[in-house]
N, C-alpha and C. Protein backbone atom coordinates (compact mmCIF):
# COMPACT_ATOMS: atom_id res chain seq x y z
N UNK A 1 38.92 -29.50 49.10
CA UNK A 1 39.48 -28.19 49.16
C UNK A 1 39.52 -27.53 47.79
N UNK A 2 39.46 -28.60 46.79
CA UNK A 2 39.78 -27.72 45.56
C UNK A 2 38.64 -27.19 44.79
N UNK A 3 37.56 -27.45 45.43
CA UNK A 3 36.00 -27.54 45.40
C UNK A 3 36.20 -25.89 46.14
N UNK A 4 36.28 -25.80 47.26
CA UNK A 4 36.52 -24.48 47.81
C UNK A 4 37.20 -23.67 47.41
N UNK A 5 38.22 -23.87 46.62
CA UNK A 5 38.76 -22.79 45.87
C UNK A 5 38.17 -21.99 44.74
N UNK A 6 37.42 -23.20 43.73
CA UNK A 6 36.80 -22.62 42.70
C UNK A 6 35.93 -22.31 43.20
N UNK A 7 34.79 -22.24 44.58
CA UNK A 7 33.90 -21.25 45.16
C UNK A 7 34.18 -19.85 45.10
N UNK A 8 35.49 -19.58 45.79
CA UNK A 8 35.63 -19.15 46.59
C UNK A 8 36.30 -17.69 44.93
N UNK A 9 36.81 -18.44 43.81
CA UNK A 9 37.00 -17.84 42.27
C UNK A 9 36.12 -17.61 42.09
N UNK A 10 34.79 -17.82 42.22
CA UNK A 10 33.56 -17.76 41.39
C UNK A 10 33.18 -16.77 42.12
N UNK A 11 33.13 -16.39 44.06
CA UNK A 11 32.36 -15.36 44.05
C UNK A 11 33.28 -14.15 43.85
N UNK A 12 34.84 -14.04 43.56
CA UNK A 12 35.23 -12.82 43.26
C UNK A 12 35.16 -12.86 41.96
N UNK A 13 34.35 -13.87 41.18
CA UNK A 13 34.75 -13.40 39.97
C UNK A 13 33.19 -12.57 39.36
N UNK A 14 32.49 -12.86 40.38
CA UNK A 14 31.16 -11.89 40.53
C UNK A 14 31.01 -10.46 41.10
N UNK A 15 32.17 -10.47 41.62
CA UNK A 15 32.32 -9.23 41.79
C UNK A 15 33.12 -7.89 40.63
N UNK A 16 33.94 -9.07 40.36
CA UNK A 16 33.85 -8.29 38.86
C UNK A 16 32.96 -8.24 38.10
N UNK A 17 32.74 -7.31 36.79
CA UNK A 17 31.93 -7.35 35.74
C UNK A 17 31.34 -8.38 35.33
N UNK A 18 30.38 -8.52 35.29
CA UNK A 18 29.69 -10.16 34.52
C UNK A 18 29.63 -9.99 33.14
N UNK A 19 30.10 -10.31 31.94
CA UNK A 19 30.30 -10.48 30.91
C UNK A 19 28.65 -11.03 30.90
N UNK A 20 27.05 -10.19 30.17
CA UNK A 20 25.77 -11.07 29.76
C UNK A 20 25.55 -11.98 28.49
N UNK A 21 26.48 -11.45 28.09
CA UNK A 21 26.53 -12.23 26.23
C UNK A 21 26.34 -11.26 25.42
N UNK A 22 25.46 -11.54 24.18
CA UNK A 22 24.90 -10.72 23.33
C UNK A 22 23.71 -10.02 23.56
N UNK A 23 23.79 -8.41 24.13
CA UNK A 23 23.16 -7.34 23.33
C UNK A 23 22.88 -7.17 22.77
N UNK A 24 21.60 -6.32 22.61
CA UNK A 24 20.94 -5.58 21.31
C UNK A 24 21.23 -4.67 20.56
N UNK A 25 22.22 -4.14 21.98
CA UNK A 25 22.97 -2.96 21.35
C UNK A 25 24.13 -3.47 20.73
N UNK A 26 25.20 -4.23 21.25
CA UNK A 26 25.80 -5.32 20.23
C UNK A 26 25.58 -5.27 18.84
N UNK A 27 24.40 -6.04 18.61
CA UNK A 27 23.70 -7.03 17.33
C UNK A 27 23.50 -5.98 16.63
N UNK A 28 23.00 -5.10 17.18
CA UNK A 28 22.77 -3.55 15.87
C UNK A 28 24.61 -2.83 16.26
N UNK A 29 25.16 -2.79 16.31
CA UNK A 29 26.17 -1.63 16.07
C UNK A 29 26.44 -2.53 14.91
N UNK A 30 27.04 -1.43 13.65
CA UNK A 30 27.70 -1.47 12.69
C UNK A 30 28.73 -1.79 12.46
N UNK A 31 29.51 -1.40 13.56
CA UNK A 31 31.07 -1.58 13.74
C UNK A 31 31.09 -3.03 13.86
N UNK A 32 30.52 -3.90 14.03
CA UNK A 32 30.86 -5.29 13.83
C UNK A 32 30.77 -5.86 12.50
N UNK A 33 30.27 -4.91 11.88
CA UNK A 33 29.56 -5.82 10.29
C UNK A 33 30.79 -5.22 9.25
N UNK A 34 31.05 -3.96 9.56
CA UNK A 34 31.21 -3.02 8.71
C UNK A 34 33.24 -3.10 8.25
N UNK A 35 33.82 -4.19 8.81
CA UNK A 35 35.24 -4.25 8.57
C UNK A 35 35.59 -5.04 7.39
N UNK A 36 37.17 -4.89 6.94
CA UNK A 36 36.93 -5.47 5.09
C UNK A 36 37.13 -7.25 5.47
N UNK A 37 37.15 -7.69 6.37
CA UNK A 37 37.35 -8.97 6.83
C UNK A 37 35.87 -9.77 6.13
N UNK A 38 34.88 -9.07 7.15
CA UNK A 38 33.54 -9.31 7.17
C UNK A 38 32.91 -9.17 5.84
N UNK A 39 33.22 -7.90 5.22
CA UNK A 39 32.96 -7.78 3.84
C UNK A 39 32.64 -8.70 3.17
N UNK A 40 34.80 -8.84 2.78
CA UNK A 40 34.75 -10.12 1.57
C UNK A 40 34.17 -11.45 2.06
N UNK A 41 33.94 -11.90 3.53
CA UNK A 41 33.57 -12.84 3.60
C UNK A 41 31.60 -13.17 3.04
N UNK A 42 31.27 -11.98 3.55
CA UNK A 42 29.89 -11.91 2.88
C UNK A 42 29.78 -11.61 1.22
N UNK A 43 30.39 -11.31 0.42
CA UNK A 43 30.47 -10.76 -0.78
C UNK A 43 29.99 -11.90 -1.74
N UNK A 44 29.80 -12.96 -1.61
CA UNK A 44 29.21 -14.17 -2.56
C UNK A 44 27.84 -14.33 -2.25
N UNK A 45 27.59 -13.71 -0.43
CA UNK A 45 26.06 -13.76 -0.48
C UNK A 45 25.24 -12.92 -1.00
N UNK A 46 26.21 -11.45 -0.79
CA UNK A 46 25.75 -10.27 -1.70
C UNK A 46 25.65 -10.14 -2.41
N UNK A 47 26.50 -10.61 -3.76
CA UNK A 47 26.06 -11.03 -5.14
C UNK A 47 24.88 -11.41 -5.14
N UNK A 48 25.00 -12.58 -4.78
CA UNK A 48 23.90 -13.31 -4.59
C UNK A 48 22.68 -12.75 -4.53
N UNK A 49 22.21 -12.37 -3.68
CA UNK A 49 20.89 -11.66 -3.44
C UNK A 49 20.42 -9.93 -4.06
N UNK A 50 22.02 -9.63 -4.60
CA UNK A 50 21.53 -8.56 -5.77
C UNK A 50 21.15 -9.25 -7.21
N UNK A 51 21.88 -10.48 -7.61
CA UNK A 51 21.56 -11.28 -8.29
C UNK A 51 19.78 -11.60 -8.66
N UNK A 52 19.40 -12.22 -7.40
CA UNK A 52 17.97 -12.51 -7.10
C UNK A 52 17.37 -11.19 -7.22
N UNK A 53 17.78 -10.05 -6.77
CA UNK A 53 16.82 -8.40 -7.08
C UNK A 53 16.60 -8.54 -8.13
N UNK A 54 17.64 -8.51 -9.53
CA UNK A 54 17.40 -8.17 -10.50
C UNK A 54 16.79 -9.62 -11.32
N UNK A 55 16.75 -10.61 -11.08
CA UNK A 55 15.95 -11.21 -11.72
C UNK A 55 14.73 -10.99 -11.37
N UNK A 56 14.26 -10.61 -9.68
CA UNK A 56 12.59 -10.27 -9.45
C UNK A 56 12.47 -9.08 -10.11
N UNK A 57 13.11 -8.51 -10.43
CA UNK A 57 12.19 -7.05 -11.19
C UNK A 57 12.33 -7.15 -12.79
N UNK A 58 13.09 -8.13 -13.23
CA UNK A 58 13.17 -8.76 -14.54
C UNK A 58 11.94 -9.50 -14.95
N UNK A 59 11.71 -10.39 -14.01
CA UNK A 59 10.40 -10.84 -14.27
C UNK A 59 9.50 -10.70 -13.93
N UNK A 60 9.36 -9.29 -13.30
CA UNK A 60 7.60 -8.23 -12.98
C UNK A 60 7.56 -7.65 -14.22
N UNK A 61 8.37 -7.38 -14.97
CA UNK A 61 8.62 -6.53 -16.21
C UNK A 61 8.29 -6.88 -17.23
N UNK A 62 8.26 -8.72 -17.49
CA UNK A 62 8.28 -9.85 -18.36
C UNK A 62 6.99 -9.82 -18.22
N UNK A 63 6.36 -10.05 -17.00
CA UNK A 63 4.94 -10.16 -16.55
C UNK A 63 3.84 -9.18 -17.38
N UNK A 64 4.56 -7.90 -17.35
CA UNK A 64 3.50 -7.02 -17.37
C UNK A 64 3.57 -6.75 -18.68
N UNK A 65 4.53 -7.28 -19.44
CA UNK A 65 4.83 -7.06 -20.94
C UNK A 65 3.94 -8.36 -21.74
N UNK A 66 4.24 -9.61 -20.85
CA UNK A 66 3.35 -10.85 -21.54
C UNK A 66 1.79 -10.21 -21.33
N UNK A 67 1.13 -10.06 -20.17
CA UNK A 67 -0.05 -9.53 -19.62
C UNK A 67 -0.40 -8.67 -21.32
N UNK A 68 -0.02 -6.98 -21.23
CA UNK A 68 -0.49 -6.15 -21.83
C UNK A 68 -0.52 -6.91 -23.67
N UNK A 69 1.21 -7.93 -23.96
CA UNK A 69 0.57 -8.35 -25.17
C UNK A 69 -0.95 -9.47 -25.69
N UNK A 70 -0.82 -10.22 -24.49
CA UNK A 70 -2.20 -11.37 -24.54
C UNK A 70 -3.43 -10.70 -24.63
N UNK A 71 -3.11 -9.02 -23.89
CA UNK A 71 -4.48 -8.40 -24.13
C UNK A 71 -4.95 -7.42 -25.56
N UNK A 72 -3.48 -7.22 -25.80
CA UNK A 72 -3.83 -6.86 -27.38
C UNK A 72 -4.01 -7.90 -28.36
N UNK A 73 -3.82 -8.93 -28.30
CA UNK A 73 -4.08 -10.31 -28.73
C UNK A 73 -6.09 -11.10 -29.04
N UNK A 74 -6.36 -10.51 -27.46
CA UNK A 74 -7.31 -10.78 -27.28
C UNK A 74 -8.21 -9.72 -28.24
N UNK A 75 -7.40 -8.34 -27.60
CA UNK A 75 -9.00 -7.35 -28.46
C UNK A 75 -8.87 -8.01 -30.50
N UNK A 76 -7.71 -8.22 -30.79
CA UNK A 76 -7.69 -8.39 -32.15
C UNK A 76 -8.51 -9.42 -32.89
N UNK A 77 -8.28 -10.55 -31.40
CA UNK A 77 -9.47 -11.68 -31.56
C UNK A 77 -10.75 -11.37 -32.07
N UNK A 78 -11.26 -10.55 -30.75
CA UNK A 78 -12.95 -9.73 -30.71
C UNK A 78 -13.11 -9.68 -32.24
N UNK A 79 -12.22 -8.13 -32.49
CA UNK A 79 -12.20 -7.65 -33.89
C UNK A 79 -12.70 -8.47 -35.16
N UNK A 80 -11.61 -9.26 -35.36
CA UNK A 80 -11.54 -10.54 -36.31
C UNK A 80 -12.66 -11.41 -36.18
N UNK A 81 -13.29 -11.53 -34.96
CA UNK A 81 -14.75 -12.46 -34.67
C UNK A 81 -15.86 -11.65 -35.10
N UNK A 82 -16.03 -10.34 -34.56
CA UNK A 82 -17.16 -9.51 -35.36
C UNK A 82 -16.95 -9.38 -36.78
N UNK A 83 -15.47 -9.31 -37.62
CA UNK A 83 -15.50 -9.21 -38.86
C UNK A 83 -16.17 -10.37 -39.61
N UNK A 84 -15.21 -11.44 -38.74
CA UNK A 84 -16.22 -12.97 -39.66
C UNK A 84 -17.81 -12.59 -39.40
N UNK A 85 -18.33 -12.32 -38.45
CA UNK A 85 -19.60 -12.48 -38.09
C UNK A 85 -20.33 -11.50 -39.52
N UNK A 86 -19.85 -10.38 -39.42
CA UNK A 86 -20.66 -9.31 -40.46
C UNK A 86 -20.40 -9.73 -41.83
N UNK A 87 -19.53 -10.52 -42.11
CA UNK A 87 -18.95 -11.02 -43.72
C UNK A 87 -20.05 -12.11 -43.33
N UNK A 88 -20.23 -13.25 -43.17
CA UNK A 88 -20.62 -14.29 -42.92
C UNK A 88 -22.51 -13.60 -43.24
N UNK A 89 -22.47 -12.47 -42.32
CA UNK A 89 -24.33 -12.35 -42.56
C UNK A 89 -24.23 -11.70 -43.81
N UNK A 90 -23.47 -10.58 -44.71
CA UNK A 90 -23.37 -10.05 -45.76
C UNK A 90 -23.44 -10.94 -46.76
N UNK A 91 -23.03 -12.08 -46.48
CA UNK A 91 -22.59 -13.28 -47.63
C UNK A 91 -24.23 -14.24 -47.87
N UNK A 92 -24.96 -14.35 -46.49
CA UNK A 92 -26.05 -15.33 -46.44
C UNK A 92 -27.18 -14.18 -47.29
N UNK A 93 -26.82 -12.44 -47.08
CA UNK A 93 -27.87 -12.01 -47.12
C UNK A 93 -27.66 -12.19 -49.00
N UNK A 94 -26.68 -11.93 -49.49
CA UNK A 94 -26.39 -12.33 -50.99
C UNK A 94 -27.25 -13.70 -51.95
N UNK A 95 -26.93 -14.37 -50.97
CA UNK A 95 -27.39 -15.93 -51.50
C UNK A 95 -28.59 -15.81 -51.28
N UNK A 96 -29.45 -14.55 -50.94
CA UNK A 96 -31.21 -14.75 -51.19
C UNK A 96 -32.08 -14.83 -52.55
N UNK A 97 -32.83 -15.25 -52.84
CA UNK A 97 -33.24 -15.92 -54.14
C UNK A 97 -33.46 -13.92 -54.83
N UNK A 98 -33.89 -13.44 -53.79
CA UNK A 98 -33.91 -11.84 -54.11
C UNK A 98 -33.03 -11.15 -54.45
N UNK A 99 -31.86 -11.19 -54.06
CA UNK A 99 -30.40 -10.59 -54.13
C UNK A 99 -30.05 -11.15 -55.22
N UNK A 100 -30.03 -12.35 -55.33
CA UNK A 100 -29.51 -13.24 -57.02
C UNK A 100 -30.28 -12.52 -58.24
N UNK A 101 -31.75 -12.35 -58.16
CA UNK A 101 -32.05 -11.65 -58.93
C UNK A 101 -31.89 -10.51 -59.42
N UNK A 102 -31.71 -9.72 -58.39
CA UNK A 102 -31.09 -8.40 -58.44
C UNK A 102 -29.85 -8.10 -59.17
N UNK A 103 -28.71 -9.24 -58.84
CA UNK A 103 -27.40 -8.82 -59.17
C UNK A 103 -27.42 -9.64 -60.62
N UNK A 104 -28.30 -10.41 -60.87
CA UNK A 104 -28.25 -11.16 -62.32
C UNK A 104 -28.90 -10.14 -63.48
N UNK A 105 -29.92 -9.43 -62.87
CA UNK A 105 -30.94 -8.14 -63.74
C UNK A 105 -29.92 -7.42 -64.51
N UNK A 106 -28.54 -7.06 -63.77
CA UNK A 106 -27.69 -5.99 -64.87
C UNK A 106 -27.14 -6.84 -65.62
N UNK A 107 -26.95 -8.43 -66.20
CA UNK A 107 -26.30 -8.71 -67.17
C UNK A 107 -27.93 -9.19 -68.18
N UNK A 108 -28.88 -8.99 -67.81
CA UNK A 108 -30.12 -8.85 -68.86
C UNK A 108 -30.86 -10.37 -68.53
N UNK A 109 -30.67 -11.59 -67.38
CA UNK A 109 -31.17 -12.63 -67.25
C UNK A 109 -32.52 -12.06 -66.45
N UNK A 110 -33.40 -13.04 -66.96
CA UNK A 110 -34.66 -12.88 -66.10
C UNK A 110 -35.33 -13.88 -65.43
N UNK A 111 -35.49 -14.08 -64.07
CA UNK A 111 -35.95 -15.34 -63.80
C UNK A 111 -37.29 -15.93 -64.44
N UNK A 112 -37.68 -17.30 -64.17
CA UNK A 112 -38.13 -18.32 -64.81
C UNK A 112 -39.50 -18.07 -64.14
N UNK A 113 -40.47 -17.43 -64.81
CA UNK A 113 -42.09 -18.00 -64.32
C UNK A 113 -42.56 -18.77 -64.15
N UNK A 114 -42.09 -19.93 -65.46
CA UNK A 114 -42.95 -21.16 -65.42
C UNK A 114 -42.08 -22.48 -65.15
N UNK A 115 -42.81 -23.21 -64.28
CA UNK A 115 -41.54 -24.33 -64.12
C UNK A 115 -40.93 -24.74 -65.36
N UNK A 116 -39.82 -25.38 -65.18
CA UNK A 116 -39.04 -25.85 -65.93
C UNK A 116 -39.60 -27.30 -66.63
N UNK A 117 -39.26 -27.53 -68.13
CA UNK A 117 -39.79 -28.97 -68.49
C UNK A 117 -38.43 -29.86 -68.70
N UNK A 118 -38.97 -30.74 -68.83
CA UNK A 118 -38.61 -32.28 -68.48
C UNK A 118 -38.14 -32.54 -70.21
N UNK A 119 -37.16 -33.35 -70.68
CA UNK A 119 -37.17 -33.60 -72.05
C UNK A 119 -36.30 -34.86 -71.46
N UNK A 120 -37.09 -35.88 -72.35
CA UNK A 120 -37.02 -37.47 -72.37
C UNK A 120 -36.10 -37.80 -73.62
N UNK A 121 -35.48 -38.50 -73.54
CA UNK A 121 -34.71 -38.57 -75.26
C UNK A 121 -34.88 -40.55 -75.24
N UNK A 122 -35.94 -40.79 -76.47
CA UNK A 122 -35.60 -42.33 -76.85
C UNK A 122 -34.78 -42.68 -77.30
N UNK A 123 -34.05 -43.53 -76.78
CA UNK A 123 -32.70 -44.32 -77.33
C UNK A 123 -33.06 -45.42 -78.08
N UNK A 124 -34.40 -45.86 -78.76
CA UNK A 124 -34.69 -47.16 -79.28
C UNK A 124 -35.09 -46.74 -80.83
């Protein structure tokens, strides 16, 4: 019988309103999120994840600042590599037996026509 009773609860209690659960319309209204209860209870996650904002746009910023200096880095490289390069051929073109002569002519030396001799010294 007591089996028949709670039947007998269950179908008037279908005739009332059926309570479905959670809605969509529920889950989006505001009015559930929006009281100071709910707030402070979320307020450490909110930190939180404004926290995390500003470190991601801290370090897009870092990014684009390391980026643009490595590339002024680089062109200075280039620079400095073509400078050695043009000193380096300026310097070989100097050391030509032609150029030596040239730059020795204004202090009045004149190179050597005839080979050079040999002098033997006896020690006996």
């Amino acid at each position: 019988m007591a089996s028949r009773n709670k039947y007998k609860q269950v179908k008037e209690g279908q005739k009332q309103k059926v309570n479905k659960g959670v809605t969509l319309v529920k889950l989006l209204a505001l009015d559930n999120y929006l009281d100071n209860k709910s707030i402070a209870k979320q307020f450490p996650f909110l930190a939180f994840l404004f926290f995390l904002g500003v470190v991601y746009i801290w370090n897009g910023h870092y990014q684009m600042r390391t980026i643009r200096e490595i590339e002024t880095v680089n062109n200075e490289v280039k620079e400095l590599r073509w400078e050695l390069m043009t000193t380096e051929s300026e310097i070989m073109n100097m050391v030509k037996q032609t150029e030596l002569v040239k730059m020795v002519d204004s202090l009045g030396l004149k190179e050597l026509n005839t080979p050079p001799t040999i002098l033997y010294l006896n020690e006996y």
